[in-house]
Protein backbone atom coordinates (compact mmCIF):
# COMPACT_ATOMS: atom_id res chain seq x y z
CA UNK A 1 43.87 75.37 128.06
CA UNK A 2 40.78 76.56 126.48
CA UNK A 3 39.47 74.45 123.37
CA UNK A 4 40.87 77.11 121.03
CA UNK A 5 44.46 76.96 122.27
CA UNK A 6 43.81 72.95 122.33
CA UNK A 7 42.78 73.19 118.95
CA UNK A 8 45.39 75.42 117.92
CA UNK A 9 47.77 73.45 119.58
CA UNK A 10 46.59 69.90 118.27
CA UNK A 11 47.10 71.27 114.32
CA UNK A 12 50.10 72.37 115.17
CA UNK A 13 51.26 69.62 116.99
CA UNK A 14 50.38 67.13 113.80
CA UNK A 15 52.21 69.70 111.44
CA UNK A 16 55.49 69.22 113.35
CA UNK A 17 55.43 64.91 112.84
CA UNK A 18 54.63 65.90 109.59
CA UNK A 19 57.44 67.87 109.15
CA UNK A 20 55.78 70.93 108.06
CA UNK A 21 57.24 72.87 110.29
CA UNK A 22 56.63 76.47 107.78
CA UNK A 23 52.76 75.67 108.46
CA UNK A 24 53.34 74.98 112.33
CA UNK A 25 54.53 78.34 113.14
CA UNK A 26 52.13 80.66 112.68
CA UNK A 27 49.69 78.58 114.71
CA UNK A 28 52.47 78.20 117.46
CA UNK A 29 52.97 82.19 117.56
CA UNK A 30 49.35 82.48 117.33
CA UNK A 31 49.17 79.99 120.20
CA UNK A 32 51.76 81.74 122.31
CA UNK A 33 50.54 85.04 121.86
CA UNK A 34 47.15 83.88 123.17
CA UNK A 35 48.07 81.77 126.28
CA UNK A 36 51.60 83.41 126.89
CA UNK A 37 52.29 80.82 129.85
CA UNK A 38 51.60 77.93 127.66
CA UNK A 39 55.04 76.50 128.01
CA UNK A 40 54.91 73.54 125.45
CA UNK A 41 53.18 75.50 123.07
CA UNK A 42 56.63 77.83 123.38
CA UNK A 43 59.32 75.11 123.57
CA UNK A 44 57.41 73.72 120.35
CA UNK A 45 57.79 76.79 119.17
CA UNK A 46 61.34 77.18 119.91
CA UNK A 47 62.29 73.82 118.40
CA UNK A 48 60.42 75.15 115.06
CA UNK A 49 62.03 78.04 114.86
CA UNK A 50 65.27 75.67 115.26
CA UNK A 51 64.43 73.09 112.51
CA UNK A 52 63.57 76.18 110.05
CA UNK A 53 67.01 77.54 110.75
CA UNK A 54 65.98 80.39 112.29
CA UNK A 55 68.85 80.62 114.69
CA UNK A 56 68.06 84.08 116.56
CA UNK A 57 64.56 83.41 117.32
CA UNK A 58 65.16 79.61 118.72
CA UNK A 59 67.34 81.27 121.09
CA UNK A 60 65.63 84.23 122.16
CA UNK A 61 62.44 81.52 122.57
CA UNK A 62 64.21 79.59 124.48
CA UNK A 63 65.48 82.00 126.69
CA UNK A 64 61.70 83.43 127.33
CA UNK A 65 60.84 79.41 128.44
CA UNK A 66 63.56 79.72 130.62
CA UNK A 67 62.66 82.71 132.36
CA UNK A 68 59.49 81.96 132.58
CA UNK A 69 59.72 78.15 134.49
């Protein structure tokens, strides 16, 4: 991971324990856009879209991890 991504990832990674999980995803999407095989930036992402209610999306992320592994 390149210090951007860790960066990236760190924020949002603290946002999530903090329960700010509206914050957390644009830096996760930003993340995952950037490093596309970053696979705990996506299943954070997934589990984000999840706690927001955002039913469709967790889904559809989680089936991208999926394919991916």
């Amino acid at each position: 991971m390149q210090e951007q991504e860790e960066q990236l990832f760190e924020r949002a990674t603290n946002l999530c324990r903090e329960k700010q999980f509206q914050e957390a995803k644009p830096l996760l999407e930003q993340l995952v856009g950037m490093a596309p095989a970053n696979l705990e930036a996506r299943f954070n992402l997934a589990k984000v879209y999840f706690r927001l209610e955002e039913f469709q999306q967790s889904i559809s992320t989680f089936d991208e991890l999926i394919n991916l592994e």
